[in-house]
Protein backbone atom coordinates (compact mmCIF):
# COMPACT_ATOMS: atom_id res chain seq x y z
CA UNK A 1 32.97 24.34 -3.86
CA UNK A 2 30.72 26.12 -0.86
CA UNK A 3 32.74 28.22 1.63
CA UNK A 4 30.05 30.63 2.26
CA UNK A 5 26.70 31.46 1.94
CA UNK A 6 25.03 34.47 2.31
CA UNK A 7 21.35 33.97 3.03
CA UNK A 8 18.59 36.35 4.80
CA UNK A 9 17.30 35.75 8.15
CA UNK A 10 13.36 36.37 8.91
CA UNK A 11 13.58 39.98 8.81
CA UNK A 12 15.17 40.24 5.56
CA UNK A 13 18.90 41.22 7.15
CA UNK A 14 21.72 39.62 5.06
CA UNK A 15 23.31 36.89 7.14
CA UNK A 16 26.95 35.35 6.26
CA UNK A 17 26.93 31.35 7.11
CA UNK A 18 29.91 29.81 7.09
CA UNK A 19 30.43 25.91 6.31
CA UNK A 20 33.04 24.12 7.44
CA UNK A 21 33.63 20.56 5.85
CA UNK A 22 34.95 17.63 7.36
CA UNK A 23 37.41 15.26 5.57
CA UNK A 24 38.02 11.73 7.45
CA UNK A 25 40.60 9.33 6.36
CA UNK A 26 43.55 7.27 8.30
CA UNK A 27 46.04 7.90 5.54
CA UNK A 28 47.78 10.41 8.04
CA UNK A 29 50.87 9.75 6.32
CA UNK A 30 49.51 12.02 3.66
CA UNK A 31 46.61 14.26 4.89
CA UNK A 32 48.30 14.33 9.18
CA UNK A 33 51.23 16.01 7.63
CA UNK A 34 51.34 19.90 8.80
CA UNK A 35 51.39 21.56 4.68
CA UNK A 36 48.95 19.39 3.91
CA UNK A 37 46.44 20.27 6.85
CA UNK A 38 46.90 23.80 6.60
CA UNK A 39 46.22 23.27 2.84
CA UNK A 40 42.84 22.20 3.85
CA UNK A 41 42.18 24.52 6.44
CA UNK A 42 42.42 27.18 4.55
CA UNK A 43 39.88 25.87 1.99
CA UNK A 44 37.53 24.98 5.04
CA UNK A 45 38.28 21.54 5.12
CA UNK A 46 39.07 19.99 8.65
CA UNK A 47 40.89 17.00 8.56
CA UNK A 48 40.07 13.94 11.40
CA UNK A 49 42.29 10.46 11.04
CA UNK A 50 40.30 8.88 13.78
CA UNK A 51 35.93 8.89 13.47
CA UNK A 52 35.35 9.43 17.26
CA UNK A 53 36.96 12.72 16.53
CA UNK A 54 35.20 13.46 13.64
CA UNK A 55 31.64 12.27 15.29
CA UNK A 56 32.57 14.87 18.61
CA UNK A 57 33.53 18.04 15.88
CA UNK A 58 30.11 16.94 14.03
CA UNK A 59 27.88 17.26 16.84
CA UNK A 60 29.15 20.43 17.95
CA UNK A 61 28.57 21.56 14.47
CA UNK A 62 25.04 20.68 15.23
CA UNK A 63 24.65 22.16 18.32
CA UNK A 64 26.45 25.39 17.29
C-alpha cells in the first residue's frame, strides 16, 4: 500500500505527496460505523456510502 511518496520537483528539492484513497460502498452498516472509519482514516482511506459524495471529494482532489 501507497501512503506517501516522496518525489522531486523541477529543481531537484525533495517534495512529500500525500495520497489519499477513496473507498465507496453502501454497506454503512459495516464501513459507517465510527471504529471502523477511523480504522481507515488512519490508513488514508476515506470512506463515502453515497457516490455524489465521493464524485464532490474527487474533484477537489483534482483541483487541489
Amino acid at each position: 500500500m501507497i501512503a506517501d511518496i516522496i518525489a522531486q520537483d523541477s529543481r531537484g528539492h525533495d517534495v512529500l505527496v500525500v495520497l489519499v484513497k477513496g473507498f465507496l460502498s453502501e454497506n454503512g452498516n459495516d464501513f459507517g460505523q465510527r471504529d471502523v472509519n477511523r480504522a481507515l482514516e488512519s490508513v488514508g482511506v476515506k470512506y463515502f456510502r453515497r457516490t455524489e459524495a465521493a464524485l464532490g471529494w474527487l474533484r477537489s482532489q483534482a483541483g487541489g
